[in-house]
Protein backbone atom coordinates (compact mmCIF):
# COMPACT_ATOMS: atom_id res chain seq x y z
CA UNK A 1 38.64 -24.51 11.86
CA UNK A 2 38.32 -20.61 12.60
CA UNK A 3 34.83 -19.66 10.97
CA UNK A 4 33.41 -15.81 11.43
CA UNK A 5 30.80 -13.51 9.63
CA UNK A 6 30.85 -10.35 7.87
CA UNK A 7 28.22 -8.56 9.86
CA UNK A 8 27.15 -6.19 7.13
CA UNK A 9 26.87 -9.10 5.18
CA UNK A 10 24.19 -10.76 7.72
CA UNK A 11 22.50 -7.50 7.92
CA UNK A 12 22.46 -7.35 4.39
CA UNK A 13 21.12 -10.96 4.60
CA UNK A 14 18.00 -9.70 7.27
CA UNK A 15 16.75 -6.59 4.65
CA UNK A 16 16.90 -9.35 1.95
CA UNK A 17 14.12 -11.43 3.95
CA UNK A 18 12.12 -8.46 5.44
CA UNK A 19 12.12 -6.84 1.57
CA UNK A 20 11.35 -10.27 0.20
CA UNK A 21 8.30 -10.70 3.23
CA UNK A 22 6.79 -7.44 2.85
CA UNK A 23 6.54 -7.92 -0.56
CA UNK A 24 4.58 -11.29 -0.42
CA UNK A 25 2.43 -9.58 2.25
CA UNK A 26 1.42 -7.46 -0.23
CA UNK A 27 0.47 -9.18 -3.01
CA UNK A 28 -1.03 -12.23 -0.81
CA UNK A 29 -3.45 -9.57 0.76
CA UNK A 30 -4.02 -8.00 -2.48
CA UNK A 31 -5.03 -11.16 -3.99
CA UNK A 32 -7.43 -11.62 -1.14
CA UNK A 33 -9.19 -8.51 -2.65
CA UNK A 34 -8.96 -8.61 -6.39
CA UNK A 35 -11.07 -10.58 -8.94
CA UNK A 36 -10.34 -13.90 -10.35
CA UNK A 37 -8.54 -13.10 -13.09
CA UNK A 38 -6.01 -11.18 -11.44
CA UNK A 39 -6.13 -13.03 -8.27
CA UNK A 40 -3.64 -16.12 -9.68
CA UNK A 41 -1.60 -13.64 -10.80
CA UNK A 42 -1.07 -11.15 -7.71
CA UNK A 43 -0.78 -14.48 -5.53
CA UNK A 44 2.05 -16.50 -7.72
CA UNK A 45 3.39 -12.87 -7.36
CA UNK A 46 3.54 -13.20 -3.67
CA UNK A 47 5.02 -16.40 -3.48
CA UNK A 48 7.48 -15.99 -5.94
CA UNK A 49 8.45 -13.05 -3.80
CA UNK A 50 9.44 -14.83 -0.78
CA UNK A 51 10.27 -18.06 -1.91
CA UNK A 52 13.18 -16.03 -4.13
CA UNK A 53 13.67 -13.83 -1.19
CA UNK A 54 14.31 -16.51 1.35
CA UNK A 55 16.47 -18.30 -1.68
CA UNK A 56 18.42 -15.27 -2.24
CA UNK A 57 18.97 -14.64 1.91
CA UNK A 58 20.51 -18.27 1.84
CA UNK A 59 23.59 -17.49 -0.30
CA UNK A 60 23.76 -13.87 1.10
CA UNK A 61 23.95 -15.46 4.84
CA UNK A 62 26.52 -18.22 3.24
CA UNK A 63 28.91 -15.38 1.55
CA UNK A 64 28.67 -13.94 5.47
CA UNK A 65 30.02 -16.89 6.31
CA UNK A 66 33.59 -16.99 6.18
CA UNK A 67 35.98 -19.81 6.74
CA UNK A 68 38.90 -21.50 5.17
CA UNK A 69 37.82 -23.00 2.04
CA UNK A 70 36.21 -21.70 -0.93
CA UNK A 71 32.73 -22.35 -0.86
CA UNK A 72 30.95 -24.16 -4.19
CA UNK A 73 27.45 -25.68 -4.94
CA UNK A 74 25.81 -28.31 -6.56
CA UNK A 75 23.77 -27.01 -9.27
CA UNK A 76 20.78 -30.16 -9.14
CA UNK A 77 20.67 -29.35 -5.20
CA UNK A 78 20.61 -25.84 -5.64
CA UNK A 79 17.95 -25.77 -8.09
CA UNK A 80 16.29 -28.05 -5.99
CA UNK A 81 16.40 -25.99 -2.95
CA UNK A 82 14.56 -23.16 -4.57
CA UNK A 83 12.25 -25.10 -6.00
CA UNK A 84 11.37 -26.49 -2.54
CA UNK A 85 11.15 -22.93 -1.41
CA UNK A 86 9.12 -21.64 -3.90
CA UNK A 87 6.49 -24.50 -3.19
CA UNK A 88 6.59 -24.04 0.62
CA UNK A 89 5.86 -20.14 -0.03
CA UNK A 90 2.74 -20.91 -2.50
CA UNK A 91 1.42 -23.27 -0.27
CA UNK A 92 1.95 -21.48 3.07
CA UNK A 93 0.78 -18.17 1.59
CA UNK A 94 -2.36 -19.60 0.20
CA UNK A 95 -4.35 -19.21 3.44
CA UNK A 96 -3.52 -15.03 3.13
CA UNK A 97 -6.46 -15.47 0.01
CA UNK A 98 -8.69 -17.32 1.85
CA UNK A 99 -11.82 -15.09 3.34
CA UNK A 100 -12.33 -17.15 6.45
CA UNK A 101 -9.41 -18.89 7.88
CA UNK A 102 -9.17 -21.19 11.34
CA UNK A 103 -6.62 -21.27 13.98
CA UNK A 104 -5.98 -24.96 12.02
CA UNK A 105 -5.60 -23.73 8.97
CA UNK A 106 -3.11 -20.81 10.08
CA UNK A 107 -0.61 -23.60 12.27
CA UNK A 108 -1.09 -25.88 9.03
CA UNK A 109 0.37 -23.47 6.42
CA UNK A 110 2.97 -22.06 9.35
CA UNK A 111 4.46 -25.85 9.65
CA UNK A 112 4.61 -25.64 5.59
CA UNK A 113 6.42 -22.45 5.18
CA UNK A 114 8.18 -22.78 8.30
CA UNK A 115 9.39 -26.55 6.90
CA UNK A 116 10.05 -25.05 3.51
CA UNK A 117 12.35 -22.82 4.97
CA UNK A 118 13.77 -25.63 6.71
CA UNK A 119 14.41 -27.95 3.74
CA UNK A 120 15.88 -24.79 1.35
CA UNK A 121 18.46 -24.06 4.38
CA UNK A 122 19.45 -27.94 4.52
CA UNK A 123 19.00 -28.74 0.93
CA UNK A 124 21.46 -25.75 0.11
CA UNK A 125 24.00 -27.05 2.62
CA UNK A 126 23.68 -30.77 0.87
CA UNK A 127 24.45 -28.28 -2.34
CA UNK A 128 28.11 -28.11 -1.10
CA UNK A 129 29.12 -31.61 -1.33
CA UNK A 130 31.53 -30.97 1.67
CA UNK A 131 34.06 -33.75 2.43
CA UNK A 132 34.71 -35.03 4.95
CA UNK A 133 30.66 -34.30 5.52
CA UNK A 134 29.33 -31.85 7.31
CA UNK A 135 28.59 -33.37 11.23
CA UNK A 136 25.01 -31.34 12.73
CA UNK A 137 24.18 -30.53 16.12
CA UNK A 138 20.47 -32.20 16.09
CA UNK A 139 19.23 -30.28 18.68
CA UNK A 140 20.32 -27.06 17.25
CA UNK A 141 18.96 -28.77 14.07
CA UNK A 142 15.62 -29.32 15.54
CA UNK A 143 15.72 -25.76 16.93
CA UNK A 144 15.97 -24.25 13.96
CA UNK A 145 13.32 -25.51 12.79
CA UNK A 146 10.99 -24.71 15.53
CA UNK A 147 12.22 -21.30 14.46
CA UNK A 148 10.72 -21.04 11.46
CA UNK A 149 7.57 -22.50 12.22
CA UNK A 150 6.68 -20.15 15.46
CA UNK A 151 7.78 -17.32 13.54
CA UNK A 152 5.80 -17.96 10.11
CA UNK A 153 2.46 -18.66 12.70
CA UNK A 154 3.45 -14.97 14.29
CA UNK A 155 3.34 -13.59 10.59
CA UNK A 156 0.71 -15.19 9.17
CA UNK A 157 -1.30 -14.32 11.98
CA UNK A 158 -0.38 -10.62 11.66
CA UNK A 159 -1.18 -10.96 7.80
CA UNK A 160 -4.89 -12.05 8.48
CA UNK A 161 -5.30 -9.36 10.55
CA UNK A 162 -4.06 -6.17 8.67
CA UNK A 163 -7.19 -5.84 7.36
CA UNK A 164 -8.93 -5.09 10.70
CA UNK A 165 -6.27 -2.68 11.03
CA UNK A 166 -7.47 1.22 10.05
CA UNK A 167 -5.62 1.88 7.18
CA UNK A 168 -3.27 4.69 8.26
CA UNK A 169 -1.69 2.25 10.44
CA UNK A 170 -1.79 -0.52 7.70
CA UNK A 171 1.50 -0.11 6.07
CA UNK A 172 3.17 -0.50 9.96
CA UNK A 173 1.26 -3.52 10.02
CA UNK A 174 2.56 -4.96 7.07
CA UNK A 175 6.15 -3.86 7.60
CA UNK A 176 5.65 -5.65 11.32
CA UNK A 177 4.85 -9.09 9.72
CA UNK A 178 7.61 -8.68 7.14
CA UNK A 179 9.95 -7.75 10.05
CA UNK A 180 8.55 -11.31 11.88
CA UNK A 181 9.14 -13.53 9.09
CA UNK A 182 11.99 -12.20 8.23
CA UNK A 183 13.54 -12.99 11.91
CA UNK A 184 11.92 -16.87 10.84
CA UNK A 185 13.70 -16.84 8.08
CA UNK A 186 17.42 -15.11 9.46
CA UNK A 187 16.45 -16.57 12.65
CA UNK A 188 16.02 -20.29 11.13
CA UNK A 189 19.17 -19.56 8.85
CA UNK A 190 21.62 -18.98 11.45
CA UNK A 191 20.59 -20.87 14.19
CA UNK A 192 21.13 -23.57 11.27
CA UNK A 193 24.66 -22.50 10.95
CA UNK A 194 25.49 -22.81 14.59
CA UNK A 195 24.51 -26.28 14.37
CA UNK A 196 27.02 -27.26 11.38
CA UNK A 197 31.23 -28.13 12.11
CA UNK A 198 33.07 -28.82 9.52
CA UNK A 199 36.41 -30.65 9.98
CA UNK A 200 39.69 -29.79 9.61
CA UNK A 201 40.54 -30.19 5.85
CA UNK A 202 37.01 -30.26 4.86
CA UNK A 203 36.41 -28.81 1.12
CA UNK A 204 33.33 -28.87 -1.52
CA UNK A 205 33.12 -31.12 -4.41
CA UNK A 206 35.41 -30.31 -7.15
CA UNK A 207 32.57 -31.44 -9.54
CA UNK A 208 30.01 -28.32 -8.40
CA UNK A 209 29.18 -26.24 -11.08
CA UNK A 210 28.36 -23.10 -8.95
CA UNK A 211 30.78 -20.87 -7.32
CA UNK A 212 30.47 -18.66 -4.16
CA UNK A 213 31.34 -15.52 -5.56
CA UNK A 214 29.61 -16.36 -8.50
CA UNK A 215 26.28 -16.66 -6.45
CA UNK A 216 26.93 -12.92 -5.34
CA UNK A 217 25.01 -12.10 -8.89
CA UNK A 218 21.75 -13.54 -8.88
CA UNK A 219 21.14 -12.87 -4.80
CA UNK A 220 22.46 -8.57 -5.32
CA UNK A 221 20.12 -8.70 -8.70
CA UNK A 222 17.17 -10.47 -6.52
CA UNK A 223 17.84 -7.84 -3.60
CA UNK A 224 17.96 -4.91 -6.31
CA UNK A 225 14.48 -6.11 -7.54
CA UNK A 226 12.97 -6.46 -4.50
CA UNK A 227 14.07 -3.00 -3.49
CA UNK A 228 12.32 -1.52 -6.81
CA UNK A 229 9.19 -3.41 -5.58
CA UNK A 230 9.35 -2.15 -2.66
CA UNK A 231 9.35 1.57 -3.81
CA UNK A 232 6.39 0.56 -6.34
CA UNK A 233 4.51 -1.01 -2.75
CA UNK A 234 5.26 1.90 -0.73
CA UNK A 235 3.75 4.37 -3.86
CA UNK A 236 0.79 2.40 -4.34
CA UNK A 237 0.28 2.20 -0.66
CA UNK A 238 0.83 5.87 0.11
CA UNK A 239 -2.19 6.39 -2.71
CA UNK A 240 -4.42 3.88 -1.35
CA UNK A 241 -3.97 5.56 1.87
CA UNK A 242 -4.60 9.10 0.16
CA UNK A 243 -7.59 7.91 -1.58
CA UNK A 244 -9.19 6.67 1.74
CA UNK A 245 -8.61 10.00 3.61
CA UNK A 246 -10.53 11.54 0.54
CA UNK A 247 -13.06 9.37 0.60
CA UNK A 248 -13.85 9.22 3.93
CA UNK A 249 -13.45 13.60 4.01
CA UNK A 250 -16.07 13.06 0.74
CA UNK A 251 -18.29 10.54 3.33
CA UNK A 252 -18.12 12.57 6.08
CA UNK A 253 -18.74 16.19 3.93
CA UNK A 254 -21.98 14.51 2.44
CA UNK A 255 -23.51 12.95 6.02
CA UNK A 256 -22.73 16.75 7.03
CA UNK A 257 -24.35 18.37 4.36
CA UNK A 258 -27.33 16.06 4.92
CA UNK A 259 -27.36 16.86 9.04
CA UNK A 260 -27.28 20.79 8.39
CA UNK A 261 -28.79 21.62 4.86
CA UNK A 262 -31.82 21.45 3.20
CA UNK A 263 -32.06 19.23 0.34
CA UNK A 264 -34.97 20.97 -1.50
CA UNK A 265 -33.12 24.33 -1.37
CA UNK A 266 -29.51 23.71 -0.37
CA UNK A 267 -29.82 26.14 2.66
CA UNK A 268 -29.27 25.50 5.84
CA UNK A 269 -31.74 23.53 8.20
CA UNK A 270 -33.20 24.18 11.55
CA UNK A 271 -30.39 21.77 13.23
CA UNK A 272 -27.77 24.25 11.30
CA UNK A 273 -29.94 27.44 12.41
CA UNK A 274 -30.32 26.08 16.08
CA UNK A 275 -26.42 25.61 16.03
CA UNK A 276 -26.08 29.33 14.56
CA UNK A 277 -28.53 31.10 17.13
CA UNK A 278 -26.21 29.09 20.05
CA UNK A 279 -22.94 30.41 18.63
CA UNK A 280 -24.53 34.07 18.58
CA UNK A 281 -26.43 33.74 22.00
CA UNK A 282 -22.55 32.71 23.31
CA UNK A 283 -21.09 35.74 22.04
CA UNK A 284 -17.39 35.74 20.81
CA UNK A 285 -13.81 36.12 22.56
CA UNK A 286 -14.83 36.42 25.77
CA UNK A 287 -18.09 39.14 24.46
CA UNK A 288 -21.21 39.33 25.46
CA UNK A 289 -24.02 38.93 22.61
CA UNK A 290 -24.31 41.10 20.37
CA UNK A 291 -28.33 42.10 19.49
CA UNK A 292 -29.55 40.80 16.11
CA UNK A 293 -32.88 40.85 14.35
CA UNK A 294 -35.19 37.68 13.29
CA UNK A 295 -37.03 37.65 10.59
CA UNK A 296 -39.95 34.24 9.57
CA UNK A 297 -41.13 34.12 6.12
CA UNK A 298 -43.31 31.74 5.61
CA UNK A 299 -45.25 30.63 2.40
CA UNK A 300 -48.97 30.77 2.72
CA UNK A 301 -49.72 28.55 -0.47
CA UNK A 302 -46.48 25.86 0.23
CA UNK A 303 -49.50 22.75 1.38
CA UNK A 304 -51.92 23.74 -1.26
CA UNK A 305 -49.65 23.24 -4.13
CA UNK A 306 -48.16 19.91 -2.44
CA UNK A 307 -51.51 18.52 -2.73
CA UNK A 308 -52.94 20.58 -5.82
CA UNK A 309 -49.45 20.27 -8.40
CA UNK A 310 -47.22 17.91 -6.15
CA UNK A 311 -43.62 17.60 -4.66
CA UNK A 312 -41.93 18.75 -7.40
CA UNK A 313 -43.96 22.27 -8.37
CA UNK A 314 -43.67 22.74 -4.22
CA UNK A 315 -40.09 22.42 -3.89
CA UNK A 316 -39.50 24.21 -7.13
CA UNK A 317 -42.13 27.00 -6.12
CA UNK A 318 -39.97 27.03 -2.27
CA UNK A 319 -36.63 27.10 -3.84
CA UNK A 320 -37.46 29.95 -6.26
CA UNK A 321 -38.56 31.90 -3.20
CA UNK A 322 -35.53 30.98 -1.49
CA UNK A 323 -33.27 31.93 -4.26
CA UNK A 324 -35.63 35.76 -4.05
CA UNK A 325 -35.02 35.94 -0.54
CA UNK A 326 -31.08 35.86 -0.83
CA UNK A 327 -31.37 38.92 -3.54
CA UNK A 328 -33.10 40.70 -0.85
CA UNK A 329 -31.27 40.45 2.32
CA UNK A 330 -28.10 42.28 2.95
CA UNK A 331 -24.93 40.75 2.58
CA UNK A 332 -23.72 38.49 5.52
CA UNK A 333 -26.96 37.59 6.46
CA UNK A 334 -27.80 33.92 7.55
CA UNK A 335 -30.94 32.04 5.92
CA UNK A 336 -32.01 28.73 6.69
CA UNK A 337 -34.89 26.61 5.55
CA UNK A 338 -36.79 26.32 9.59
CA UNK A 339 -39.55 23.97 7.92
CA UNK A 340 -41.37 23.12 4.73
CA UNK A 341 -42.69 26.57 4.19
CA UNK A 342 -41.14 28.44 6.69
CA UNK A 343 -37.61 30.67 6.56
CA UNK A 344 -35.43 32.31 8.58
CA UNK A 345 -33.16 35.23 8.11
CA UNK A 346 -30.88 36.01 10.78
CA UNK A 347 -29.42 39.69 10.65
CA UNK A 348 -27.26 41.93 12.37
CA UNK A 349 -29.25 44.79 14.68
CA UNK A 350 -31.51 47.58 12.44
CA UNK A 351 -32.72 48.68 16.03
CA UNK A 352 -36.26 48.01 17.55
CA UNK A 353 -37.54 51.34 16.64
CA UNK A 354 -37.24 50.57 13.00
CA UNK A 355 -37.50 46.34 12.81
CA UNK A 356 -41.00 46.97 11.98
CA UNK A 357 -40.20 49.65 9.31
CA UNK A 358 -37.71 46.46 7.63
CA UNK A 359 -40.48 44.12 7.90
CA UNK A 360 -41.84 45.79 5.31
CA UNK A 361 -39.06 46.62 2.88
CA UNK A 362 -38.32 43.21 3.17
CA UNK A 363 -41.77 42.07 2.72
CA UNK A 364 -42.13 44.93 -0.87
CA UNK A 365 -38.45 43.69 -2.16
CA UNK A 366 -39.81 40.19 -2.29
CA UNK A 367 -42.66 40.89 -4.31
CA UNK A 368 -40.89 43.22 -6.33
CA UNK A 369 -38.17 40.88 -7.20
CA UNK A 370 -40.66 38.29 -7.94
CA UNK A 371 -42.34 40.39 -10.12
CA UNK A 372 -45.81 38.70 -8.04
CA UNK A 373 -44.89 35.29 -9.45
CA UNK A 374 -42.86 31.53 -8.41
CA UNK A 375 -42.95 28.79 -10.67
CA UNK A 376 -45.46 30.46 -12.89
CA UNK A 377 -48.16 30.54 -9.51
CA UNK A 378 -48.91 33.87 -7.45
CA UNK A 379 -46.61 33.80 -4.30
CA UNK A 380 -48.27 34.65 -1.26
CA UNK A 381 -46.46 34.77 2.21
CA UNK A 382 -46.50 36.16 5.71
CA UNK A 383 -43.73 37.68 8.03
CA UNK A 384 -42.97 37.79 11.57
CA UNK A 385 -39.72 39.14 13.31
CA UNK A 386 -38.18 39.40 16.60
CA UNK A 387 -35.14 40.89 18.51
CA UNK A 388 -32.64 39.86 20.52
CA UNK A 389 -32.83 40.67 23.18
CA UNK A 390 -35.47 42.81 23.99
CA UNK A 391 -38.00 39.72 22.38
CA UNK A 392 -36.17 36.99 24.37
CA UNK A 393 -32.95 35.55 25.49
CA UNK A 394 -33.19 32.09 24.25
CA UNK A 395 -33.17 30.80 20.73
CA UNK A 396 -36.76 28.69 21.09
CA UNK A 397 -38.23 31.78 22.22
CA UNK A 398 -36.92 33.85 19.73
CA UNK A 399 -38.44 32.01 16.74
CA UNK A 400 -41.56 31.31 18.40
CA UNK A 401 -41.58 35.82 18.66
CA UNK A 402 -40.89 35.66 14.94
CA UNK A 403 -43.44 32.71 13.85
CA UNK A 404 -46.03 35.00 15.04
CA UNK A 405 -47.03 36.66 11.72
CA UNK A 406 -47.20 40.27 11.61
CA UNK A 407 -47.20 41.28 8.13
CA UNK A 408 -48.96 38.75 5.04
CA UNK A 409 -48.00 39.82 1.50
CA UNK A 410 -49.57 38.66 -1.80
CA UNK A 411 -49.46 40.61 -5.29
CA UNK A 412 -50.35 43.57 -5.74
CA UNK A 413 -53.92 43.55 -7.69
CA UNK A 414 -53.50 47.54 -8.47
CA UNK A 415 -50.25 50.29 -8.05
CA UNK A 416 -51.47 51.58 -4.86
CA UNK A 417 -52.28 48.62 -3.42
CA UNK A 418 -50.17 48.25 -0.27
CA UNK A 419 -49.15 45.51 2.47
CA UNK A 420 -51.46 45.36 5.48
CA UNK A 421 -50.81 44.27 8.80
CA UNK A 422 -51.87 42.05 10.79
């Protein structure tokens, strides 16, 4: 008897099994991850996936198959072979939910699903009530079985381990384990065929219910559904992956914000001003550095009203001061927070000969604009500046120039009253 295969057919057969396996991936390791109520749900889900998948893969691979007769099944063995299927996947896909799992435990539920394969291929065979009977190669028999087995360890083993894989990479990983058990299940399948002859003159029962082409239905309206799943997977998998990448930007935005800002004042902190005063000292495109001017204001009264009003008065009476200090810089000039009281404004070159004629602008603006007042208390504060480079070449050294006070401020008791140096 001549027998041969439609070979888009038995590819159509392989997407059937991968579609069907990816699918149970899914909703296994979603189960894995979801509360108890939906849990039951999400894992039935899975196994319904690939028991129906492998089902449906059968009668594709059979239609492949064609030969002389007119292929018919049994509907009681037919039913029964998806049943047996549908058990196999339940039970061999249970581990997948499982939080700890052992080697045992994997090779245990392999051996089901692998045998549940097994016993859908040969129950579905017994389905078409050939005769004369169908005579089996047993080793090719016993082969195919070994098939299935290795192969469902190789995916299973995959499957526990997706989760240990970063999650860019995770939908590969999934669509690798489908790709595995679907070679179990294709691989089992047809390794099944080779073993079968039928004999000359061999034909099904005339008393089966269920006809080849017939079974074309159910198996292209299985393969159509698992498609549509698989576009819903891919979708909800594509916006897990999106919301990761924005959480972990969100993560990594906030454990920056904490390394270079101030909390208190939402400026930036001496790490961020250290990094600043590098980048300038470098110079740009080759450049050398250009000069720039220093300036250290620093609040006299900042301890006293820690311990006299507390934290919050402090930091109020600091970020009031630092909110004055931006309405008196120029534009384009960087402040940071250097230390509890102490701030520094970073400015392009005024030129030595008048930094210490700014000093004091910037030291009458602030009083000015805080009309002698922060958080209802009298602000008082000191200022120091330097210049790069004529103070220093070296960003320490700089601040250390500007932390020496030159100039202390407080408000002014009468109009004349004026700042004094120190």
């Amino acid at each position: 008897m001549t027998d041969t295969y439609d070979l888009t057919l038995v590819l159509a057969s392989y997407l059937v099994a991968v579609i069907a396996s990816f699918a149970a991936i899914y909703f296994s390791i979603r189960a894995r991850k979801t509360n108890a109520g939906v849990k039951s749900f999400t894992y039935a889900a899975g196994a319904f996936c690939l028991g129906a998948g492998i089902w449906s893969m059968h009668f594709v691979g059979m239609s492949a198959y064609h030969t002389n007769f007119d292929m018919t099944f049994n509907f009681t063995w037919t039913a029964f072979s998806l049943v047996a299927v549908l058990i196999a996947s339940a039970l061999g896909l249970w581990v997948i939910t499982l939080e700890k799992v052992t080697i045992l435990q994997l090779a245990v539920s392999a051996f089901i699903m692998g045998m549940g394969v097994f016993t859908m291929h040969y129950s579905g065979m017994i389905a078409m009530q050939m005769s004369p009977g169908i005579i089996y190669n047993i080793p090719l028999v016993i082969l195919s079985g070994v098939i299935a087995v290795v192969a469902s360890f190789a995916a299973l083993v995959i499957c526990r381990n997706i989760e240990h894989v970063p999650v860019r990479y995770s939908l590969r990983a999934r669509l690798s384990a489908a790709l595995v058990m679907g070679v179990a299940v294709c691989g089992m399948h047809y390794t099944g065929m080779s073993a079968v002859t039928f004999l000359v003159d061999a034909m099904c029962s005339a008393d089966n219910t269920l006809r080849g082409n017939w079974m074309g239905i159910p198996t292209a309206i299985a393969a159509s559904a698992f498609l549509i799943l698989l576009v819903y997977i891919g979708f909800e998998d594509y916006r897990a992956i999106e919301r990761a990448k924005r959480k972990k930007a969100a993560e990594e935005e906030a454990v920056m914000k904490f390394a270079f800002l101030d909390a208190g004042s939402g400026l930036p902190n001496r790490a961020s001003l250290d990094k600043h005063l590098e980048l300038l000292l470098k110079g740009s495109n080759g450049q050398s550095a250009k000069p720039f001017d220093l300036f250290y204001i620093e609040l006299s009264d900042y301890r006293n009203l820690l311990q006299t009003h507390g934290d919050a008065i402090a930091q109020k009476y600091a970020t009031e001061f630092a909110r004055n200090i931006k309405q008196c810089i120029p534009e384009g000039t960087y402040l940071a927070r250097y230390n509890t009281n102490g701030f520094v404004a970073v400015m392009p070159d005024t030129g030595l000969a008048t930094l210490e004629e700014s000093a004091k602008m910037l030291s009458d603006q602030l009083i000015r604009s805080s009309g002698g007042k922060l958080a209802n208390l009298p602000v008082r504060f000191g200022l120091g500046y330097s210049h790069f480079p004529q103070s220093g070449t070296l960003a320490r050294l700089l601040v250390r120039q500007a932390q020496v006070i030159k100039l202390r401020q407080q408000p002014k008791r009468t109009s004349g009253a004026k700042p004094s140096l120190v």
